[in-house]
C-alpha atoms as a PDB file:
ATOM      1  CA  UNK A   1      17.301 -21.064 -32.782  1.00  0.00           C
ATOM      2  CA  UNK A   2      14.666 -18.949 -32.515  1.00  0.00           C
ATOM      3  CA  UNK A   3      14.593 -15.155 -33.638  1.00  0.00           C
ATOM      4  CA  UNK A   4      12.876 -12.808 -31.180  1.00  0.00           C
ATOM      5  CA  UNK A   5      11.588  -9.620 -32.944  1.00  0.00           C
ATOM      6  CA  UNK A   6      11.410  -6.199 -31.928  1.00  0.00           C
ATOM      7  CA  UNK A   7       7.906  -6.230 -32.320  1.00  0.00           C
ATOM      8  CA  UNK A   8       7.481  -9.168 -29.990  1.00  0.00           C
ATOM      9  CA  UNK A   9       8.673  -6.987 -26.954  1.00  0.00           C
ATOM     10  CA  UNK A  10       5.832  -4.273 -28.284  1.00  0.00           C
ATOM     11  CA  UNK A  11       3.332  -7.169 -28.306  1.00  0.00           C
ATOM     12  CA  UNK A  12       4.737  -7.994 -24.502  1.00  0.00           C
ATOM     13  CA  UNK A  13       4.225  -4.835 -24.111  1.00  0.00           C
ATOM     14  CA  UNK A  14       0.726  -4.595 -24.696  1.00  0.00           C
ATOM     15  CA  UNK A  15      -0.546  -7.724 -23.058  1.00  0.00           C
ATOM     16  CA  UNK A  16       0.980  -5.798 -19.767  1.00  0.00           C
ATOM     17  CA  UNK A  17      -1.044  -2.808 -20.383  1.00  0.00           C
ATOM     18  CA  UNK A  18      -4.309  -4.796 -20.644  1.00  0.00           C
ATOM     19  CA  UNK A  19      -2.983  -6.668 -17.635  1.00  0.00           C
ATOM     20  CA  UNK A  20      -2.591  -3.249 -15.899  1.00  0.00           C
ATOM     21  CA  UNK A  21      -5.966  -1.710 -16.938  1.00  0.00           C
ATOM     22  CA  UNK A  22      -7.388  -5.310 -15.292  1.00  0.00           C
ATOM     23  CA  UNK A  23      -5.427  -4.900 -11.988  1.00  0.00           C
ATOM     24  CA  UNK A  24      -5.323  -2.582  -9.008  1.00  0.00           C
ATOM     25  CA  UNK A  25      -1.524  -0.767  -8.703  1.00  0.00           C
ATOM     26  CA  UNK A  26       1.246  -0.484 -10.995  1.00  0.00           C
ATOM     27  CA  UNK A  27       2.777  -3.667 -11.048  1.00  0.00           C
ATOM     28  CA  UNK A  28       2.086  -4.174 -14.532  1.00  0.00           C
ATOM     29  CA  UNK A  29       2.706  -0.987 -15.948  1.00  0.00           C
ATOM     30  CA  UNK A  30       6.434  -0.835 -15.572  1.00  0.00           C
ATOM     31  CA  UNK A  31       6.911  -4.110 -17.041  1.00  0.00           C
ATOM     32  CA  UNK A  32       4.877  -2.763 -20.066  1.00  0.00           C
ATOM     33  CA  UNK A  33       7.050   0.146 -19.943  1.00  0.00           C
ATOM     34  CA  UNK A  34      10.154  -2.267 -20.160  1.00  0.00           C
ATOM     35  CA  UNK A  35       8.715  -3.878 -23.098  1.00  0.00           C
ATOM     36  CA  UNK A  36       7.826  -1.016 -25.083  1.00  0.00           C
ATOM     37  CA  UNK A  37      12.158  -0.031 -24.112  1.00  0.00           C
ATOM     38  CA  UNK A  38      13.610  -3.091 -24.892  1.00  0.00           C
ATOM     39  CA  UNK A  39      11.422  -3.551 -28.280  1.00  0.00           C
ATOM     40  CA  UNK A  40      13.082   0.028 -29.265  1.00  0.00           C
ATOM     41  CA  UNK A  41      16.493  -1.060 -28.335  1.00  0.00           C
ATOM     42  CA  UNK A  42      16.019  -4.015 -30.277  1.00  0.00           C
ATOM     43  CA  UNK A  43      14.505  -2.225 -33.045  1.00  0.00           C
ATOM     44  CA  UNK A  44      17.410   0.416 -32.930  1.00  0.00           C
ATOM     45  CA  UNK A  45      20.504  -2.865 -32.779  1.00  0.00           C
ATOM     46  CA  UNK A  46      19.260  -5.536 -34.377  1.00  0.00           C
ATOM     47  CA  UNK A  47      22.037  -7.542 -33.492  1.00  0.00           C
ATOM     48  CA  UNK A  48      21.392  -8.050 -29.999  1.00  0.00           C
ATOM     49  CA  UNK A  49      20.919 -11.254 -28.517  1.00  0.00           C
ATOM     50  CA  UNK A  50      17.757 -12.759 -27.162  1.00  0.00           C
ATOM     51  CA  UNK A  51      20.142 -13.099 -23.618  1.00  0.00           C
ATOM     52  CA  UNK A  52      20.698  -9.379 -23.679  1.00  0.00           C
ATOM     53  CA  UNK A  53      17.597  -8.173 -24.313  1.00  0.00           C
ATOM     54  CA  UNK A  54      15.531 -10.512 -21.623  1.00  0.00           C
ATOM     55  CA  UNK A  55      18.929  -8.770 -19.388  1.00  0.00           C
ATOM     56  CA  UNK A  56      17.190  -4.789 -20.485  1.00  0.00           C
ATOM     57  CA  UNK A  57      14.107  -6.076 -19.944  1.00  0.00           C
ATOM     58  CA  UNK A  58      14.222  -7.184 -16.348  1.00  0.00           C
ATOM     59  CA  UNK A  59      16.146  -4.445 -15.453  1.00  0.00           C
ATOM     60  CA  UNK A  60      14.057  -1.631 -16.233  1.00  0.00           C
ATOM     61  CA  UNK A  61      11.290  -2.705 -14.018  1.00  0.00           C
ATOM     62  CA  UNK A  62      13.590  -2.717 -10.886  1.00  0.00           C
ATOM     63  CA  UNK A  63      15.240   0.881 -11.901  1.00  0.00           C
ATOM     64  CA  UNK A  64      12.098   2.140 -12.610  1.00  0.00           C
ATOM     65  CA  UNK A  65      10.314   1.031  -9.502  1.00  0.00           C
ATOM     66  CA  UNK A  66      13.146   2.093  -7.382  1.00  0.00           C
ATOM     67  CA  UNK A  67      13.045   5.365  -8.823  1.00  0.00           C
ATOM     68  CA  UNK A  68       9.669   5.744  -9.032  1.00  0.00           C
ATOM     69  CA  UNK A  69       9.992   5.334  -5.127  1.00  0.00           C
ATOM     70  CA  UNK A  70      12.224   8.005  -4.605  1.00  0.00           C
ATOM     71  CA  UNK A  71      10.442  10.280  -6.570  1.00  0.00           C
ATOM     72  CA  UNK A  72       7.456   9.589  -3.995  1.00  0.00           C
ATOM     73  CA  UNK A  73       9.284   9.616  -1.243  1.00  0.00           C
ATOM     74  CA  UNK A  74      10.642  13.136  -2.135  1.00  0.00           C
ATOM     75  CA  UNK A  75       7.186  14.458  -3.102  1.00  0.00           C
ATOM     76  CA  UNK A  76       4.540  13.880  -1.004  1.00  0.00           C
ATOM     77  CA  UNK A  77       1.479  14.963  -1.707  1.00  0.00           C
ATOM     78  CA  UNK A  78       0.113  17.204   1.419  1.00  0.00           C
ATOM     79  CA  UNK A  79      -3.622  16.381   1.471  1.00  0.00           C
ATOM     80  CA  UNK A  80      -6.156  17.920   4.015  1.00  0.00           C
ATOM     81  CA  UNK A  81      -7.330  14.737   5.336  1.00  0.00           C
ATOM     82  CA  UNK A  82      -4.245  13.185   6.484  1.00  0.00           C
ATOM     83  CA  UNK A  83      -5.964  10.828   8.649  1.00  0.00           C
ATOM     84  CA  UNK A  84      -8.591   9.432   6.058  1.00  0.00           C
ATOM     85  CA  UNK A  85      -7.296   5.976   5.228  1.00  0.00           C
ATOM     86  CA  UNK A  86      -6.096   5.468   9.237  1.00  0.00           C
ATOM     87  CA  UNK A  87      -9.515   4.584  11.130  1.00  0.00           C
ATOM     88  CA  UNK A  88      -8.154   4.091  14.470  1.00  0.00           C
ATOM     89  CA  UNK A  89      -5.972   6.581  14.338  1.00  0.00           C
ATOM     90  CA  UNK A  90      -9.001   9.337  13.805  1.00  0.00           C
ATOM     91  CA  UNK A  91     -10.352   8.208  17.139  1.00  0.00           C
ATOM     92  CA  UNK A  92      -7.626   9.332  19.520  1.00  0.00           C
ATOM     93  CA  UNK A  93      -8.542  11.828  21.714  1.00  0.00           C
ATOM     94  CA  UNK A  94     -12.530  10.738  21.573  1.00  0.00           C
ATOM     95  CA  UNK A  95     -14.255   9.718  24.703  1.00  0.00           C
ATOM     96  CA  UNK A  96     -16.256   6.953  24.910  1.00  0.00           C
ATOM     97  CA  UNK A  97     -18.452   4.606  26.983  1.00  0.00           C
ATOM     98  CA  UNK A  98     -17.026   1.120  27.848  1.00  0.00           C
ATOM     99  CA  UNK A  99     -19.668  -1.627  26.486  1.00  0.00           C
ATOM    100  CA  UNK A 100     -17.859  -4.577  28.254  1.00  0.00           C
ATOM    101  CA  UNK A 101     -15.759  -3.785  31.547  1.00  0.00           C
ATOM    102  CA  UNK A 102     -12.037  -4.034  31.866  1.00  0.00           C
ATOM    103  CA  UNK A 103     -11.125  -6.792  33.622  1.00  0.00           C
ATOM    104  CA  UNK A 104      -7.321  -7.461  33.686  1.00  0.00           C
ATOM    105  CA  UNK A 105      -6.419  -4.673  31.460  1.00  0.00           C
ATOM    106  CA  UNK A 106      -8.609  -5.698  28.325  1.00  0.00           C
ATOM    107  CA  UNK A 107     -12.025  -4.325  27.464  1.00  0.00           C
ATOM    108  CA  UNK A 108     -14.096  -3.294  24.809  1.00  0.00           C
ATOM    109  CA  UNK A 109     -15.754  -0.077  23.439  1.00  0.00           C
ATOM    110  CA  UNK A 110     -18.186   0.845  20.818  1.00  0.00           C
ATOM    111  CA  UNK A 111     -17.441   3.346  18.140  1.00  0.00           C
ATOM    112  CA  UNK A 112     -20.407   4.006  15.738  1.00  0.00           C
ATOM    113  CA  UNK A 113     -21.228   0.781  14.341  1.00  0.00           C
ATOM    114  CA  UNK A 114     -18.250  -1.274  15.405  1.00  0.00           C
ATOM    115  CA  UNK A 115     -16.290  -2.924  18.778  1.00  0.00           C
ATOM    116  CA  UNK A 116     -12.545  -2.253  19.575  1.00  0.00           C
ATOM    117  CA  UNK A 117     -10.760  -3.751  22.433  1.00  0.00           C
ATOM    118  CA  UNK A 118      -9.051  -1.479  24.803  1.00  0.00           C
ATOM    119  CA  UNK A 119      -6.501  -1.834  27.000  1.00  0.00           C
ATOM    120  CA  UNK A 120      -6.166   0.137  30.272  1.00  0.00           C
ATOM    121  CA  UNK A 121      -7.105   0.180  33.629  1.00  0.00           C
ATOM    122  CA  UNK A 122      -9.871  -1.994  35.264  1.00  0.00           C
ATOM    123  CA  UNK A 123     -13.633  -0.134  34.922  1.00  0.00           C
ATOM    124  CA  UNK A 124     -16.454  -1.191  35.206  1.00  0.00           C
ATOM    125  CA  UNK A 125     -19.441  -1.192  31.811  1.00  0.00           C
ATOM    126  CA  UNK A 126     -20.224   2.277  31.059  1.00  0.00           C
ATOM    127  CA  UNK A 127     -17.190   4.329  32.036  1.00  0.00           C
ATOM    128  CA  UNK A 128     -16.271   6.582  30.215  1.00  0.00           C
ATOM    129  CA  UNK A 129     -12.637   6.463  28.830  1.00  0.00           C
ATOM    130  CA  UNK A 130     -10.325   8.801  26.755  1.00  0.00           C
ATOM    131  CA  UNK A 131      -8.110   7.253  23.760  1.00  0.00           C
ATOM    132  CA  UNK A 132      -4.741   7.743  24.082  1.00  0.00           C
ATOM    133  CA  UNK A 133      -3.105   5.925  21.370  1.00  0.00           C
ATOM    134  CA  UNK A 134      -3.692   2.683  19.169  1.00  0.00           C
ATOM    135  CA  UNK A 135      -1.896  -0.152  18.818  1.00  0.00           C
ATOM    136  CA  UNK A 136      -2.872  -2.435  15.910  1.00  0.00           C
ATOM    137  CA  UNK A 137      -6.281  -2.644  16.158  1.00  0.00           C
ATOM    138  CA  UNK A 138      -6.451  -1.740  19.870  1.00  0.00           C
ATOM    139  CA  UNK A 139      -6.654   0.989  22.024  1.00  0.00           C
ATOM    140  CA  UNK A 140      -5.029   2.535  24.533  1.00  0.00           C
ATOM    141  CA  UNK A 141      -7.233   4.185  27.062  1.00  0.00           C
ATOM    142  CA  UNK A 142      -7.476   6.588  30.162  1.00  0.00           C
ATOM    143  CA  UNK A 143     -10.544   6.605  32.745  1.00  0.00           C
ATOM    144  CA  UNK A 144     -11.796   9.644  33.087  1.00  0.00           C
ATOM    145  CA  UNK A 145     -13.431  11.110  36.374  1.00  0.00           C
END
């Protein structure tokens, strides 16, 4: 049988941390962090089993990422551009031009650089039209008089 040393979990450990520094998110930092655990529980009882401390190590990972969920659920950070990741979202309340008609309750506008369909009531090209709300990646839209 095989002997799995301490130092192998800190080893584990570290390949997960280079992993991490590689990657976008945190996926690989808790499992380093349950490496770097389980190596000092091993260090600390000797004893343990190989069965028991591949148990510690995939169980750290799921209490830390639950808890690590709660604690962001709890604190949010309040930032002063609440809508800066949500593109469509910024829009609503803009007015815009229709660049194809709506015809059967689907259209299309242009924002800046880029198309969105629309849904709403028929008008013809060149309307202009209100944003109401948003839907995926379409919008909801008023005529305006």
């Amino acid at each position: 049988m095989i002997e799995f040393v301490f130092w192998y979990w800190w080893v584990l450990a570290f390949v997960f941390l280079i992993l991490e520094m590689l990657t976008p998110g945190f996926f690989f930092m808790w499992l380093a962090v349950s490496g770097l655990i389980t190596g000092l529980i091993a260090w600390l009882i000797p004893a343990l089993s190989l069965n028991i401390q591949v148990f510690i190590f995939s169980l750290f990972p799921v209490l830390a990422v639950t808890a690590w969920r709660y604690y962001g659920k709890k604190f949010t950070v309040e930032t002063d551009q609440p809508l800066l990741n949500k593109r469509g979202a910024q829009y609503i309340g803009g007015v815009f031009s229709l660049h194809e008609p709506i015809v059967n309750g689907q259209g299309k506008i242009k924002v800046g650089d880029s198309f969105w369909k629309v849904h709403g009531e028929d008008c013809d090209i060149g309307t202009k039209v209100k944003v109401t709300a948003i839907r995926g990646t379409v919008f909801d839209v008023e005529k305006l008089d």
